[in-house]
C-alpha atoms as a PDB file:
ATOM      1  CA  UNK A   1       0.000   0.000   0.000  1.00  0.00           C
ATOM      2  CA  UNK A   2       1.389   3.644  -0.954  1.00  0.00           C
ATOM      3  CA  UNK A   3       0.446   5.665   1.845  1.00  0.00           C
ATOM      4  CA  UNK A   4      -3.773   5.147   2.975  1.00  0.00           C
ATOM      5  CA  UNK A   5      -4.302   4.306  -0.887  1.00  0.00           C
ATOM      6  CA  UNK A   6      -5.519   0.547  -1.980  1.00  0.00           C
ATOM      7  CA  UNK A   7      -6.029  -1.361  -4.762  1.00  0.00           C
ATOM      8  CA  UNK A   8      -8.602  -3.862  -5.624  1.00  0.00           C
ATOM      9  CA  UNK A   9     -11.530  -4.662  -7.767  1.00  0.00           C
ATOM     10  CA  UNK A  10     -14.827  -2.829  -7.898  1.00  0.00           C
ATOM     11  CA  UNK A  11     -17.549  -4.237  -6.443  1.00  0.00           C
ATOM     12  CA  UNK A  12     -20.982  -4.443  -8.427  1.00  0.00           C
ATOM     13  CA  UNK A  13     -22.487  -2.457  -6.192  1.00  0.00           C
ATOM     14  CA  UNK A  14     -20.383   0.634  -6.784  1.00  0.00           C
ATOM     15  CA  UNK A  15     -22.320   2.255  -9.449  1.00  0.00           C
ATOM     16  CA  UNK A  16     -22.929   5.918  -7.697  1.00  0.00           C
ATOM     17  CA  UNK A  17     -19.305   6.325  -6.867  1.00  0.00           C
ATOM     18  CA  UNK A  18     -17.653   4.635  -9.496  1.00  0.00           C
ATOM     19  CA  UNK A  19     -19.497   7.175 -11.890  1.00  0.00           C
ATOM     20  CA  UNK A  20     -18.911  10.412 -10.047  1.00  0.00           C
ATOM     21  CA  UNK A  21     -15.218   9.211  -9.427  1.00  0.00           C
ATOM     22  CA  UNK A  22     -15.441   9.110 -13.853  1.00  0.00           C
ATOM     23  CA  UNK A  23     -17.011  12.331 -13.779  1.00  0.00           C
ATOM     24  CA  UNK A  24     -14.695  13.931 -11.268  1.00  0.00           C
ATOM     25  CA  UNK A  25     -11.807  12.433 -13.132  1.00  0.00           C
ATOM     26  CA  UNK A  26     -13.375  14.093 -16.462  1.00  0.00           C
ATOM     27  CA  UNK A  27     -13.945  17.297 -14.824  1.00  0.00           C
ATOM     28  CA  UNK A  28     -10.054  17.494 -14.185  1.00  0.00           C
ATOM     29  CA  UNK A  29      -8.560  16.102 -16.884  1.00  0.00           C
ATOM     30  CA  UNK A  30      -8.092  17.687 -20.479  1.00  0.00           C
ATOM     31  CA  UNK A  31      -6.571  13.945 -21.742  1.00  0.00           C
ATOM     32  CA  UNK A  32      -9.866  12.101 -21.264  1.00  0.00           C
ATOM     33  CA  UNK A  33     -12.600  11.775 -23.789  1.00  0.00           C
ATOM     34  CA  UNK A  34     -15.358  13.032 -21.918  1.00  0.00           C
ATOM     35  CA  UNK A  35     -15.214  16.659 -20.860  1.00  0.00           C
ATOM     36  CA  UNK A  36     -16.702  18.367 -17.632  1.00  0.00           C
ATOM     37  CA  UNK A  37     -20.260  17.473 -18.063  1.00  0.00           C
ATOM     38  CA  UNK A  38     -20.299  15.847 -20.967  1.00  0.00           C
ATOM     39  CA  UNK A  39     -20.567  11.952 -19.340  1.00  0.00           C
ATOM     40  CA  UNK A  40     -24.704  11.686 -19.228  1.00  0.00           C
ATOM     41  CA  UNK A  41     -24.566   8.033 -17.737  1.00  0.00           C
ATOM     42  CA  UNK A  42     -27.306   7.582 -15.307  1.00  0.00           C
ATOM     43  CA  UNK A  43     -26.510   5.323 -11.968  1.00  0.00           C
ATOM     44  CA  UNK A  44     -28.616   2.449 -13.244  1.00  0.00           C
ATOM     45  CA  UNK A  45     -27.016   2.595 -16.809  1.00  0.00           C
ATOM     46  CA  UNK A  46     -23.313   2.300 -14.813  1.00  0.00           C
ATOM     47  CA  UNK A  47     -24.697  -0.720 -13.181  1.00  0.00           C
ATOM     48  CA  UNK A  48     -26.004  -2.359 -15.477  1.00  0.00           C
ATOM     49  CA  UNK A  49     -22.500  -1.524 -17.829  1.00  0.00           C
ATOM     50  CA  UNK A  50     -20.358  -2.657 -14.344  1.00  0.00           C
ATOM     51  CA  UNK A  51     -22.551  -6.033 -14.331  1.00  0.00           C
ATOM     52  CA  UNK A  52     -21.858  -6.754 -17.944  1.00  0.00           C
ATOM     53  CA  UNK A  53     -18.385  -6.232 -17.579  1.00  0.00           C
ATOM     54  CA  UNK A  54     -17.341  -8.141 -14.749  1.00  0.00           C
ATOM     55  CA  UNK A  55     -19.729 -11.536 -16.019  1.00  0.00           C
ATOM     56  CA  UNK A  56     -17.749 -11.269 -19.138  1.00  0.00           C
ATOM     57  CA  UNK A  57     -14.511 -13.411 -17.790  1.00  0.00           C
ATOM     58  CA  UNK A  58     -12.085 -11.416 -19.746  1.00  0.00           C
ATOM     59  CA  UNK A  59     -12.834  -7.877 -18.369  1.00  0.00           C
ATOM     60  CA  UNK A  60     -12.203  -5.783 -15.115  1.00  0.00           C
ATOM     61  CA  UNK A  61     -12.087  -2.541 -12.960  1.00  0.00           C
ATOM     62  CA  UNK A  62     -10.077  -1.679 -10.583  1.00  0.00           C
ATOM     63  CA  UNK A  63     -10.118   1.330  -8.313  1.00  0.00           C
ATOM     64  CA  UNK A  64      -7.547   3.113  -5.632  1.00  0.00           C
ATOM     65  CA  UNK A  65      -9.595   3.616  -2.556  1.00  0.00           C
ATOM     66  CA  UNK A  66      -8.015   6.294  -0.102  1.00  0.00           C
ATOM     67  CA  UNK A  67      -8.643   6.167   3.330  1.00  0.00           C
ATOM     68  CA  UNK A  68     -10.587   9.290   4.706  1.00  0.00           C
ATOM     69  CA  UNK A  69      -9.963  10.757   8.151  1.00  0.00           C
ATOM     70  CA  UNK A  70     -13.124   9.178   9.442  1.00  0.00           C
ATOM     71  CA  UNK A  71     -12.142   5.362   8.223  1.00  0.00           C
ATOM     72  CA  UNK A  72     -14.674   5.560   5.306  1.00  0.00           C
ATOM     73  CA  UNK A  73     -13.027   5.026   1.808  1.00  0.00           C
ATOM     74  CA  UNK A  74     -13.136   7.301  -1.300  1.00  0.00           C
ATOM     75  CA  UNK A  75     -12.721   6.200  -4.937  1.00  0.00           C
ATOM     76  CA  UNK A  76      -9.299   7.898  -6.478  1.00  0.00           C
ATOM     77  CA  UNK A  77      -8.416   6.206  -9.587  1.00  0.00           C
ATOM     78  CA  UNK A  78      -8.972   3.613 -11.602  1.00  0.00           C
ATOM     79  CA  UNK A  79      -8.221   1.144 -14.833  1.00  0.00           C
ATOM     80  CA  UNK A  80     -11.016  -0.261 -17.164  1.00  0.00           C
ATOM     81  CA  UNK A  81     -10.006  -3.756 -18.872  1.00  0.00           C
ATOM     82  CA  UNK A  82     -12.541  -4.606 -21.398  1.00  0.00           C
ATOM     83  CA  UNK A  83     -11.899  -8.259 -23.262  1.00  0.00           C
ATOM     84  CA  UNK A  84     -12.731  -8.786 -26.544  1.00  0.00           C
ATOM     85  CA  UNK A  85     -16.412 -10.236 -27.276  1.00  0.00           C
ATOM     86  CA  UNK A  86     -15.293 -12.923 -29.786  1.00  0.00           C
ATOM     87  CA  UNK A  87     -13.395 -15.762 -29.337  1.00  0.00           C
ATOM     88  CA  UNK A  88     -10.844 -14.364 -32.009  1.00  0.00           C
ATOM     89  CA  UNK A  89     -10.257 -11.341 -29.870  1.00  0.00           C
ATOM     90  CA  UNK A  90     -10.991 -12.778 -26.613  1.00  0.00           C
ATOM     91  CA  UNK A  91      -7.408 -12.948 -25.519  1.00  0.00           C
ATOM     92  CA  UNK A  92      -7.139  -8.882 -25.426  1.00  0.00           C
ATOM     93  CA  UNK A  93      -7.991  -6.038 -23.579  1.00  0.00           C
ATOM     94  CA  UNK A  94      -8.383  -2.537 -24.168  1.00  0.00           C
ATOM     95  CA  UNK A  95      -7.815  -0.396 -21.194  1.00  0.00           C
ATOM     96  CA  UNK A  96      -8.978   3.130 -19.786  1.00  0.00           C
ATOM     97  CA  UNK A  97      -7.525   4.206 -16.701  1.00  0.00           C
ATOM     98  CA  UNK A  98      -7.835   8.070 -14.800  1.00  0.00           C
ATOM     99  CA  UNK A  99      -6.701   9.269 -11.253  1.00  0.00           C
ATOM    100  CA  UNK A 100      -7.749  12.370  -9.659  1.00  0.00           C
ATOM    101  CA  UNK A 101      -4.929  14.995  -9.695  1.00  0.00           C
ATOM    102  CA  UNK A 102      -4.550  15.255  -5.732  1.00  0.00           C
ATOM    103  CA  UNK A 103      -3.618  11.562  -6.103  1.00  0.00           C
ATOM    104  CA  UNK A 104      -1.352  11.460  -9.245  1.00  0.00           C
ATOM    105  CA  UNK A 105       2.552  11.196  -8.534  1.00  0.00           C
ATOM    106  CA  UNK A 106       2.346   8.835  -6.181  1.00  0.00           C
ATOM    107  CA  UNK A 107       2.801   5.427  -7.385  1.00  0.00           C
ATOM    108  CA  UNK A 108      -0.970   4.658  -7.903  1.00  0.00           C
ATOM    109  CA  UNK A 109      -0.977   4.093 -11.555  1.00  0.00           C
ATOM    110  CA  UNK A 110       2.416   1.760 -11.266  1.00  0.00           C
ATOM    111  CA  UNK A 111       0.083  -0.703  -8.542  1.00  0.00           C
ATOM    112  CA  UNK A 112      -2.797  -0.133 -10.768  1.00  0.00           C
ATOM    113  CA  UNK A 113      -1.154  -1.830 -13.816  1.00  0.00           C
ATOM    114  CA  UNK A 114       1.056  -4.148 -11.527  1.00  0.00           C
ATOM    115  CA  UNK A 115      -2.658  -5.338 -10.606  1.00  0.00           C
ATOM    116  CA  UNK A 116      -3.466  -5.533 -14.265  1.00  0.00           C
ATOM    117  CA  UNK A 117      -1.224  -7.663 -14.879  1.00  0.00           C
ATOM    118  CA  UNK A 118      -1.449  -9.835 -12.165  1.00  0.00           C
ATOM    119  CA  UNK A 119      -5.270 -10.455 -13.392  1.00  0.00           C
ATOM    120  CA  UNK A 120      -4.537 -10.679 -16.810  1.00  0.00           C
ATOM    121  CA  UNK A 121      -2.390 -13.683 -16.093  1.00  0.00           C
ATOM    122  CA  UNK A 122      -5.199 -15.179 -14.311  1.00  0.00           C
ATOM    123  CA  UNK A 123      -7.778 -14.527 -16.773  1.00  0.00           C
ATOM    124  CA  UNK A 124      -5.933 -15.745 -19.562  1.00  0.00           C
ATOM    125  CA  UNK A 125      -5.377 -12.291 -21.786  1.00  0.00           C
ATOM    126  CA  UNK A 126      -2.242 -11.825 -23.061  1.00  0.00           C
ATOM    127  CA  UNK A 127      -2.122  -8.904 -25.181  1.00  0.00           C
ATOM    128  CA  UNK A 128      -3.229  -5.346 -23.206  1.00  0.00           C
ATOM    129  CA  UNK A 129      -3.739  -1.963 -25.141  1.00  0.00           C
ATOM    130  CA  UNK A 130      -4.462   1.520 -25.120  1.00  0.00           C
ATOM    131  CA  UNK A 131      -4.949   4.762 -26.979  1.00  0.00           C
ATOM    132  CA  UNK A 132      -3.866   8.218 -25.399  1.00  0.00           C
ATOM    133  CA  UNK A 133      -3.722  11.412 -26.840  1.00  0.00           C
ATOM    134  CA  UNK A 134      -0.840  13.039 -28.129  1.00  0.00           C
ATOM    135  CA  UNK A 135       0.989  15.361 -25.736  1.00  0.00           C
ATOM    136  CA  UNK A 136      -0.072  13.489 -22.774  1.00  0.00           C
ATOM    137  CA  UNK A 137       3.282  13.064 -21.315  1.00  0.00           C
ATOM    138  CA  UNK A 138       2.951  11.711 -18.322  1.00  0.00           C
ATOM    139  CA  UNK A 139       0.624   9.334 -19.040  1.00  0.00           C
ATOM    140  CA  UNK A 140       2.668   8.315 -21.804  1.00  0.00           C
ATOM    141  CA  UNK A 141       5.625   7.979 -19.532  1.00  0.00           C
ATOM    142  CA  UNK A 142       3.902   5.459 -16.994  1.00  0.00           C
ATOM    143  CA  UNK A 143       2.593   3.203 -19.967  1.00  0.00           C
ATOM    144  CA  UNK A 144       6.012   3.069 -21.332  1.00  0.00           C
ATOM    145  CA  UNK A 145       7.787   1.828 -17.683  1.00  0.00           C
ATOM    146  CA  UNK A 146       4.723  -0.264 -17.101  1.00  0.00           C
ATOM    147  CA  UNK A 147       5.763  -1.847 -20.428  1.00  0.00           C
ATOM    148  CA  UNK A 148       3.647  -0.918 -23.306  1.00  0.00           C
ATOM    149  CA  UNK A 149       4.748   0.339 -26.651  1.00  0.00           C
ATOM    150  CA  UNK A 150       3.621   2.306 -29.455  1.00  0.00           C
ATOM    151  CA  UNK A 151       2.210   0.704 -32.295  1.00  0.00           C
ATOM    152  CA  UNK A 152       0.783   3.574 -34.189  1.00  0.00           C
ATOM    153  CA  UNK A 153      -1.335   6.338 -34.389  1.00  0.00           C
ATOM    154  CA  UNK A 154      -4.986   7.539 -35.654  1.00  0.00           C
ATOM    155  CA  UNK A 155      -4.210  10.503 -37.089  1.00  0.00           C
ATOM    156  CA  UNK A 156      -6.332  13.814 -35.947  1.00  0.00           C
ATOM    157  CA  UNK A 157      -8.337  11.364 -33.667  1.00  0.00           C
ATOM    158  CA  UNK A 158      -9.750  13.960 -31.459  1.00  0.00           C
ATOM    159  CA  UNK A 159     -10.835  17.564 -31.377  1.00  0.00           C
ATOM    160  CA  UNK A 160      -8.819  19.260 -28.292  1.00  0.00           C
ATOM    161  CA  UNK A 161      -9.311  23.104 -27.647  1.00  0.00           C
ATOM    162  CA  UNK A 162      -9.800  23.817 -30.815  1.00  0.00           C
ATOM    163  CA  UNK A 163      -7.056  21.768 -32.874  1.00  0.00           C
ATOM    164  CA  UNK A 164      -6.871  17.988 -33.583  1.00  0.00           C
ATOM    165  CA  UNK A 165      -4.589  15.580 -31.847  1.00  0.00           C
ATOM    166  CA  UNK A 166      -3.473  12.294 -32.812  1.00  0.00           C
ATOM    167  CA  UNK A 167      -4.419   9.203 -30.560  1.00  0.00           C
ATOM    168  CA  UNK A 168      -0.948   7.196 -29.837  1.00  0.00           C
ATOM    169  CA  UNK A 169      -1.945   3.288 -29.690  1.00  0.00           C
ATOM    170  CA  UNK A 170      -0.166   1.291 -27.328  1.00  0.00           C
ATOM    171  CA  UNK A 171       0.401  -2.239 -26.542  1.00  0.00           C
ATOM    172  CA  UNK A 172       2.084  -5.447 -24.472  1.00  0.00           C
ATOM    173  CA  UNK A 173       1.806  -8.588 -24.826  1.00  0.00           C
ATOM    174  CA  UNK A 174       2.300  -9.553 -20.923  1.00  0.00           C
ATOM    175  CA  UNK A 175       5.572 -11.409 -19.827  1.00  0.00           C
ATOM    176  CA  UNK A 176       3.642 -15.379 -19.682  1.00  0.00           C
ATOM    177  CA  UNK A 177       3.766 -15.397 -23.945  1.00  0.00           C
ATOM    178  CA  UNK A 178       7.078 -13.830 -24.950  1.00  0.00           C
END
């Protein structure tokens, strides 16, 4: 544990604070898809997306809980693994991940992705990826020491503050198939 910060899997019955954490974290972040007040998922739409998710066998969330002053918890960060639907593409996993700023520069996203790959091993996916947006540095910087590598680009993928930015995509193929 880094400091009053742990990791572990979200329960199904986290909908309300697993969405404002994703709301909070897209309120704060200019690297994220969704902007401030754009994300219009309902609770019962979150659950219902959570429940999916987790009965799929190839697909997870995890979450940093900090410990508050009064012993409750409070969601902080966390890292989407979605599997592929068909058995072709079952293997892989695309992944989302977002921390709040207070929270950032302190290990979290290194034990995040050490427990990615800890379940990935376990769940039998072997190839992880990811698409970030050019200029995120220090997201880019984590990925790379956490492993991944570039394998290309989508061109003028998004619309950011008025100019288009490329989306980097990212992979690794976890250390049980090389």
């Amino acid at each position: 544990m880094t400091g009053d910060v742990a990791i572990r899997a979200l329960r199904a019955d986290e909908a309300e604070p697993f969405l404002a954490l994703r709301k909070a974290a897209d309120a704060q972040s200019r690297y994220l898809l969704y902007g401030a007040g754009e994300r219009r998922t309902t609770v019962e739409e979150q659950a219902r997306a959570i429940a999916e998710l987790l009965g799929s066998g190839n697909s997870t969330i995890l979450v940093a809980e900090a410990e508050g002053r009064d012993g409750a918890g409070s969601l902080v960060g966390y890292l989407i693994a979605k599997g592929g639907g068909a058995e072709r593409n079952r293997h892989a996993a695309e992944i989302v991940v977002a921390i709040l700023d207070a929270y950032t520069g302190k290990g979290i996203g290194a034990r995040l992705f050490g427990a990615l790959d800890e379940w990935a091993r376990g769940a039998g996916v072997t190839r992880l990826g990811l698409g970030l947006m050019d200029g995120n540095v220090r997201a880019r910087a984590l990925y790379e020491k956490m492993g991944f590598r570039e394998e290309g680009r989508r061109k003028a993928a998004f619309l950011l503050e008025g100019g288009f930015v490329d989306e980097i995509l990212m992979y690794k193929l976890p250390s049980s198939i090389l």
